[in-house]
N, C-alpha and C. Protein backbone atom coordinates (compact mmCIF):
# COMPACT_ATOMS: atom_id res chain seq x y z
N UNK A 1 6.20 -0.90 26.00
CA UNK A 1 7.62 -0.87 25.76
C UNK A 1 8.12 -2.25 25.29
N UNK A 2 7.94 -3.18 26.08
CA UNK A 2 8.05 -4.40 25.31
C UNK A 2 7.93 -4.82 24.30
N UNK A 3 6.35 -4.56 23.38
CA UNK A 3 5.90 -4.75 22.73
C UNK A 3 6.87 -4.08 21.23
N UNK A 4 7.58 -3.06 21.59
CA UNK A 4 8.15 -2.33 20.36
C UNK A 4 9.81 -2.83 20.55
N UNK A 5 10.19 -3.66 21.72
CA UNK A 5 11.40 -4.22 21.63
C UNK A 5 11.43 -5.84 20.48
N UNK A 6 10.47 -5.67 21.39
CA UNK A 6 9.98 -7.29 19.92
C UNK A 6 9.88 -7.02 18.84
N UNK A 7 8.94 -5.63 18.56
CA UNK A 7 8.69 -5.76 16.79
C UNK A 7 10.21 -5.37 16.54
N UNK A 8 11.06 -4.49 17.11
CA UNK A 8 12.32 -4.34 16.52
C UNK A 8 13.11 -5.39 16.72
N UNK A 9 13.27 -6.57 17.52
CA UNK A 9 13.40 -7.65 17.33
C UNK A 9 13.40 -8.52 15.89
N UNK A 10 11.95 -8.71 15.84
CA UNK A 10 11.40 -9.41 14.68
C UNK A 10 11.54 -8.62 13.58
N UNK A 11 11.70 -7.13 13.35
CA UNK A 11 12.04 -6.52 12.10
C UNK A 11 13.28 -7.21 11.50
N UNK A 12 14.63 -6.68 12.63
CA UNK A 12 16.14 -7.41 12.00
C UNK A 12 16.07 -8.95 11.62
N UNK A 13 15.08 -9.49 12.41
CA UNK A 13 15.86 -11.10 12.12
C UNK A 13 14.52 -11.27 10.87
N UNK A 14 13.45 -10.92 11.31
CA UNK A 14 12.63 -11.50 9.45
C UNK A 14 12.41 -10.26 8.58
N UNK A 15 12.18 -9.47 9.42
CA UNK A 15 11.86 -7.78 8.48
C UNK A 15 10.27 -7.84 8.64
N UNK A 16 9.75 -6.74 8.13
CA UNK A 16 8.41 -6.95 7.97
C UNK A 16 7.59 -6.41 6.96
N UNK A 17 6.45 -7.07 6.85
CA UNK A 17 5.67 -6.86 5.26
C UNK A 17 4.28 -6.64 5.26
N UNK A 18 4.27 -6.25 4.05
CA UNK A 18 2.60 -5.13 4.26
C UNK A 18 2.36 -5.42 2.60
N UNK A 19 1.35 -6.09 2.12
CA UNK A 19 1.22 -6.18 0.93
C UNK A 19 -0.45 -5.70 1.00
N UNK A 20 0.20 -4.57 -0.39
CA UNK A 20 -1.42 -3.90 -0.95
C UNK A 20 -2.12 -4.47 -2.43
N UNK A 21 -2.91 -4.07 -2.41
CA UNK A 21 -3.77 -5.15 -3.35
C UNK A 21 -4.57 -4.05 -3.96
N UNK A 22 -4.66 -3.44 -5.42
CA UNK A 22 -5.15 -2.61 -6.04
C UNK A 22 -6.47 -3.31 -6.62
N UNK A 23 -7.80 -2.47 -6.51
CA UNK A 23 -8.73 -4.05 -6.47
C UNK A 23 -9.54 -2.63 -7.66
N UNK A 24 -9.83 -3.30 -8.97
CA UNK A 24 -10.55 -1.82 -9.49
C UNK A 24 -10.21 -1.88 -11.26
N UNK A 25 -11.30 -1.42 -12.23
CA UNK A 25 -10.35 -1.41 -13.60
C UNK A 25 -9.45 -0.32 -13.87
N UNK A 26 -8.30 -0.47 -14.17
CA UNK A 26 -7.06 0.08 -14.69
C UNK A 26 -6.35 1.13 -13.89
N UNK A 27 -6.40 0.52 -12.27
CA UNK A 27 -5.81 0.72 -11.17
C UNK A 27 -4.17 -0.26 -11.91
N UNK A 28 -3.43 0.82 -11.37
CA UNK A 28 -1.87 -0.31 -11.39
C UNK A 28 -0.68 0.99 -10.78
N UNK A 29 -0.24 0.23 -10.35
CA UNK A 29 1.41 0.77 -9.54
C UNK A 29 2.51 0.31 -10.45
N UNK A 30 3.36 1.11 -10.14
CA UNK A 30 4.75 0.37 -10.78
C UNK A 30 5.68 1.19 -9.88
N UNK A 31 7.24 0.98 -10.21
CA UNK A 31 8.11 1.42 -8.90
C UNK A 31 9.07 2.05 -10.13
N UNK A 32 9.56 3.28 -10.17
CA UNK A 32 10.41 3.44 -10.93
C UNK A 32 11.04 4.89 -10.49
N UNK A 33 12.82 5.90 -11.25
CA UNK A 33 13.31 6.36 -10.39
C UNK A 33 12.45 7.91 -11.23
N UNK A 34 12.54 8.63 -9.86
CA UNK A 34 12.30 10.12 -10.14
C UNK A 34 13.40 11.10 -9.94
N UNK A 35 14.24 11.80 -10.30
CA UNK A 35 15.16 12.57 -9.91
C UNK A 35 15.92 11.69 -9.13
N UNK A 36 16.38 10.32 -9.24
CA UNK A 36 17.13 9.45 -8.98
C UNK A 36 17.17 8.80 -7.62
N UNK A 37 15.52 9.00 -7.30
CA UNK A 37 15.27 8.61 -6.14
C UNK A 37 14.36 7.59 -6.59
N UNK A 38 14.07 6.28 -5.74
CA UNK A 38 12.93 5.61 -6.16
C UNK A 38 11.87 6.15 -5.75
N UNK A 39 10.84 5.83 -6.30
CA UNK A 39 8.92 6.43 -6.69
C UNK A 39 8.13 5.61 -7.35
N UNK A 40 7.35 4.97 -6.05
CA UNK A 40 5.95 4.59 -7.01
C UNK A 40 4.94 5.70 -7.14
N UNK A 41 4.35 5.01 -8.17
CA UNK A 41 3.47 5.99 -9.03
C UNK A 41 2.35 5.01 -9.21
N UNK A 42 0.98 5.49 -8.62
CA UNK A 42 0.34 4.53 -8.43
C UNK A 42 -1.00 5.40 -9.91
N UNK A 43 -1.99 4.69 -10.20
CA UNK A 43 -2.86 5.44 -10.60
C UNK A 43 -4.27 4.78 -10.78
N UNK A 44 -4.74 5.35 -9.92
CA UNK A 44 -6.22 4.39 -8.96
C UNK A 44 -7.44 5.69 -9.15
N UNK A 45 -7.91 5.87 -10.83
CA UNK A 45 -9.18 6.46 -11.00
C UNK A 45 -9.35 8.07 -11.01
N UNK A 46 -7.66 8.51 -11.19
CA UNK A 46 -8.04 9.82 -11.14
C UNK A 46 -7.14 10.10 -12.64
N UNK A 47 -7.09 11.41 -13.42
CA UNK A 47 -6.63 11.21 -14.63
C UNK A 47 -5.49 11.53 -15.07
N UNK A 48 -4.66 11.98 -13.58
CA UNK A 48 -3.25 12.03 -13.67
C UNK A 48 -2.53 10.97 -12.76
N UNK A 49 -1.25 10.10 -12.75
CA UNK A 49 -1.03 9.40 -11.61
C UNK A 49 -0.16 10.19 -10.50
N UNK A 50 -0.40 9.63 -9.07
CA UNK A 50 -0.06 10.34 -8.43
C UNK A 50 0.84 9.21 -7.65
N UNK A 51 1.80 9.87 -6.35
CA UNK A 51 2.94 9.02 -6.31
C UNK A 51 3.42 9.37 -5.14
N UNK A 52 4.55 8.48 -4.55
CA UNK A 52 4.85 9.01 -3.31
C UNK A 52 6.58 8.89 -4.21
N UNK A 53 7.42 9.32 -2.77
CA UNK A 53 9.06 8.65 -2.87
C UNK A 53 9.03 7.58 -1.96
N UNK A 54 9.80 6.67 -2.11
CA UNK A 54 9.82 6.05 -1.03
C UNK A 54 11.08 6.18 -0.20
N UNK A 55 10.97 6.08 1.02
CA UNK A 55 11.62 6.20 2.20
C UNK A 55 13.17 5.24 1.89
N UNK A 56 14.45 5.47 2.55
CA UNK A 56 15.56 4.90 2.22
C UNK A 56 15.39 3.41 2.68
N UNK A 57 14.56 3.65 4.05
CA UNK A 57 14.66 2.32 5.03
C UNK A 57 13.84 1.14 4.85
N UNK A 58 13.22 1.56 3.49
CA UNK A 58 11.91 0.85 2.73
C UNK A 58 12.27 0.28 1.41
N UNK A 59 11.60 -1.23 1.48
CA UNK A 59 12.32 -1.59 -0.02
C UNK A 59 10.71 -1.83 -0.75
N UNK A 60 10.37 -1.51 -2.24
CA UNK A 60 9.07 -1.68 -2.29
C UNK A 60 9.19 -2.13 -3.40
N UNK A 61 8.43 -3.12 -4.02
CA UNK A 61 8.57 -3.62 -4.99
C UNK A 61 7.12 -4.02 -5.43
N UNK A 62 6.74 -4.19 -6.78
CA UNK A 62 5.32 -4.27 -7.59
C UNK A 62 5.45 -5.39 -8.60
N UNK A 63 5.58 -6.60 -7.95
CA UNK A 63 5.28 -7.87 -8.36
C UNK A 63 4.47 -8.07 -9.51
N UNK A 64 3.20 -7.33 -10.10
CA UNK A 64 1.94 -7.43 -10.70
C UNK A 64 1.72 -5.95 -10.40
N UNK A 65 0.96 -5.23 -11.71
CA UNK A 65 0.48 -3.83 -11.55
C UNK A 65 -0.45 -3.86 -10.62
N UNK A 66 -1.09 -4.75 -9.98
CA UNK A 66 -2.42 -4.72 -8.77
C UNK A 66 -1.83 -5.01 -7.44
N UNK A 67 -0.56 -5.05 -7.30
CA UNK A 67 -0.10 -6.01 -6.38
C UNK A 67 1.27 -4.59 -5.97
N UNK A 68 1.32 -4.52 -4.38
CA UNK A 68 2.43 -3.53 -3.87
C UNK A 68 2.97 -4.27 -2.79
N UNK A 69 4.04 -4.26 -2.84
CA UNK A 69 4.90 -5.12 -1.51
C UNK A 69 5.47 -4.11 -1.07
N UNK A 70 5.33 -3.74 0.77
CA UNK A 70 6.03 -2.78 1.45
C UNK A 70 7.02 -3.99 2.40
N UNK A 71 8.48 -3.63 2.40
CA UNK A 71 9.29 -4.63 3.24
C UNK A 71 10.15 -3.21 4.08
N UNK A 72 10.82 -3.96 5.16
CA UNK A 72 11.30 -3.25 5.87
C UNK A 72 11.73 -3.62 7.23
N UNK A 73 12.31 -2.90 7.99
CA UNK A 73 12.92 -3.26 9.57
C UNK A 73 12.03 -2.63 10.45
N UNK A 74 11.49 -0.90 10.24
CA UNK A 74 10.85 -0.81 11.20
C UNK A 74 9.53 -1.23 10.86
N UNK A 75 8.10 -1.99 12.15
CA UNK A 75 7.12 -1.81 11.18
C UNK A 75 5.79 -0.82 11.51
N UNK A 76 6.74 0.41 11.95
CA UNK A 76 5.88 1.52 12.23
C UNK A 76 5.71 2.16 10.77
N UNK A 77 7.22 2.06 10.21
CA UNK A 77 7.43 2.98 9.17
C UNK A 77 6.67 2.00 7.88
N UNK A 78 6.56 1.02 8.12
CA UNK A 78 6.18 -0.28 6.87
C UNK A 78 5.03 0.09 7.06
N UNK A 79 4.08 -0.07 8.23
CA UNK A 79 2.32 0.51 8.33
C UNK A 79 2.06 2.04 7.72
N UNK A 80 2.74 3.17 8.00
CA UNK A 80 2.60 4.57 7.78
C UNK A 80 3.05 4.43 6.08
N UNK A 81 3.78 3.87 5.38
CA UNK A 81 4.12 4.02 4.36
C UNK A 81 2.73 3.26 3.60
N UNK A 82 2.48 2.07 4.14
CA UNK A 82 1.29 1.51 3.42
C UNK A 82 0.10 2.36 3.53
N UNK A 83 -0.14 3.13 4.37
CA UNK A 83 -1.34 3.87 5.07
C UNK A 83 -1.33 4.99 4.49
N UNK A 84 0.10 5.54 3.94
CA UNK A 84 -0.23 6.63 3.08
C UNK A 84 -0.57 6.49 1.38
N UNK A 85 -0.08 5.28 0.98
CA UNK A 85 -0.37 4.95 -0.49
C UNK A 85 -1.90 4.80 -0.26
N UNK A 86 -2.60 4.02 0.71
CA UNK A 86 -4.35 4.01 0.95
C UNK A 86 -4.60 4.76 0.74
N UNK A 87 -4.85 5.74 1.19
CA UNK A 87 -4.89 6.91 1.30
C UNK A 87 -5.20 7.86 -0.61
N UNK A 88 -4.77 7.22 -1.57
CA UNK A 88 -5.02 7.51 -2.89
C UNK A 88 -6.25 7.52 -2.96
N UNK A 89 -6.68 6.21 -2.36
CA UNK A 89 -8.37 5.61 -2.82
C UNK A 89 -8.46 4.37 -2.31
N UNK A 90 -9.31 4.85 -0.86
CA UNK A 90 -9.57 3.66 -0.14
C UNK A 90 -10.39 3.09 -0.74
N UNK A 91 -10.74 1.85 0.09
CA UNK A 91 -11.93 1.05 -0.61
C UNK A 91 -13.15 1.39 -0.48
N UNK A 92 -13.85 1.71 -1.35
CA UNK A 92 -15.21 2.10 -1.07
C UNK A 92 -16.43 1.01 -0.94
N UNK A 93 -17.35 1.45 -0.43
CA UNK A 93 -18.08 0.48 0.09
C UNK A 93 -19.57 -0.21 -0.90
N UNK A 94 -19.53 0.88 -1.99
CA UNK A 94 -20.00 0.04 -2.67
C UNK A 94 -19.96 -0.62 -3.75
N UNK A 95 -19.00 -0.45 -4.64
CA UNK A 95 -18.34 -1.45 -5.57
C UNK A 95 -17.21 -2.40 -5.01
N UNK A 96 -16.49 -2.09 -4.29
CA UNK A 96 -15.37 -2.46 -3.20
C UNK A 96 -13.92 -2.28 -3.90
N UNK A 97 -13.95 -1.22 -4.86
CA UNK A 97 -12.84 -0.59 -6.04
C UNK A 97 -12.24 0.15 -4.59
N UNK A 98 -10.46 0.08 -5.00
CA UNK A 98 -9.91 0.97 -4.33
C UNK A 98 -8.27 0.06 -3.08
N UNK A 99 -7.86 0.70 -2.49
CA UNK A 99 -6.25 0.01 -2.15
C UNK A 99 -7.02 -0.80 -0.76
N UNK A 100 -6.37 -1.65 -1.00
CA UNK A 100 -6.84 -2.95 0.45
C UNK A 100 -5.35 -2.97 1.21
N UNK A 101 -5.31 -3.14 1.89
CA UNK A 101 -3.79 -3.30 2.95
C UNK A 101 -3.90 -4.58 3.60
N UNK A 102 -3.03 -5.59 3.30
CA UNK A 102 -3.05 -6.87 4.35
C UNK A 102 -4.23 -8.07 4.30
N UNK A 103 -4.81 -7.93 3.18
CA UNK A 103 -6.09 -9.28 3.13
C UNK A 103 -7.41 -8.62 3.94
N UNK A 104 -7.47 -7.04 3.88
CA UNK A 104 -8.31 -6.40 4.24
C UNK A 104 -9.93 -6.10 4.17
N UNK A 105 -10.50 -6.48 4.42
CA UNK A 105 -12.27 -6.55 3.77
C UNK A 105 -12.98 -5.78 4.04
N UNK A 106 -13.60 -5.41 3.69
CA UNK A 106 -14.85 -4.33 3.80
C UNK A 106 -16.24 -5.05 3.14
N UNK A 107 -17.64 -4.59 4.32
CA UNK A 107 -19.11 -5.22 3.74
C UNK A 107 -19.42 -4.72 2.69
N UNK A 108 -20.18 -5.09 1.45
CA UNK A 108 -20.24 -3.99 0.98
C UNK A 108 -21.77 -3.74 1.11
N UNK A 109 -22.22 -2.08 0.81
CA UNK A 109 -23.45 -1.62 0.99
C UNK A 109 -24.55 -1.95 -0.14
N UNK A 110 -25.80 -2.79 -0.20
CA UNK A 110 -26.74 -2.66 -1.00
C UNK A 110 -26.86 -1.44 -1.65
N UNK A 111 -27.42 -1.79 -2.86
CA UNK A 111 -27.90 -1.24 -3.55
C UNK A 111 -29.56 0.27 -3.23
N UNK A 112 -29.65 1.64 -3.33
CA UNK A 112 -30.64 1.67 -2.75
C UNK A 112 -32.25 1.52 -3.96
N UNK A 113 -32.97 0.86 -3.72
CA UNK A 113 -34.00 0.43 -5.11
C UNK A 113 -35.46 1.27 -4.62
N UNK A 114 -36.18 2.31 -5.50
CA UNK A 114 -37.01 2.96 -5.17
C UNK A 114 -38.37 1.83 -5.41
């Protein structure tokens, strides 16, 4: 209980942030309106792009087509919103192509050589 009086604490007075990192060739996001709602539209390797809305209480902005900034007050809703754009195309483990959340790393797997 504490613990979620603080983060709502620390949401109002700094807010909080979740930056994704599109790591991959001709992966890119951009933020733009759909039926006059905002929508990123991300498109990470598949041959249509696919997209979320974003939430009212969420401000998101795409600095660089590789680059996603999630800001916000709550940071339940800032993690679940980042966790669902992952969710396109995590990082895979052996090229290491795919959405990173937060300076996120993954090993990656050798090669297998007969």
């Amino acid at each position: 209980m504490r613990s979620l009086i603080n983060n709502h604490v620390i949401g109002v007075t700094d807010g909080h942030l979740s930056i994704l990192k599109l790591v991959g060739t001709g992966y890119r996001a951009q933020v733009e309106q759909k039926d006059g709602k905002p929508f990123i539209s991300v498109k990470v390797g598949a041959s249509i792009q696919q997209g979320l809305f974003i939430p009212e209480n969420l401000t998101v902005t795409s600095p660089a087509p590789t680059r996603i900034i999630v800001e916000g007050v709550d940071k339940q809703q800032v993690k679940l919103f980042a966790a669902r754009l992952r969710e396109f195309h995590p990082p895979e483990p052996y090229k290491g192509k795919g959405i990173y959340v937060d300076d996120e790393t993954i090993a990656l797997k050798a090669k297998k050589i007969k």
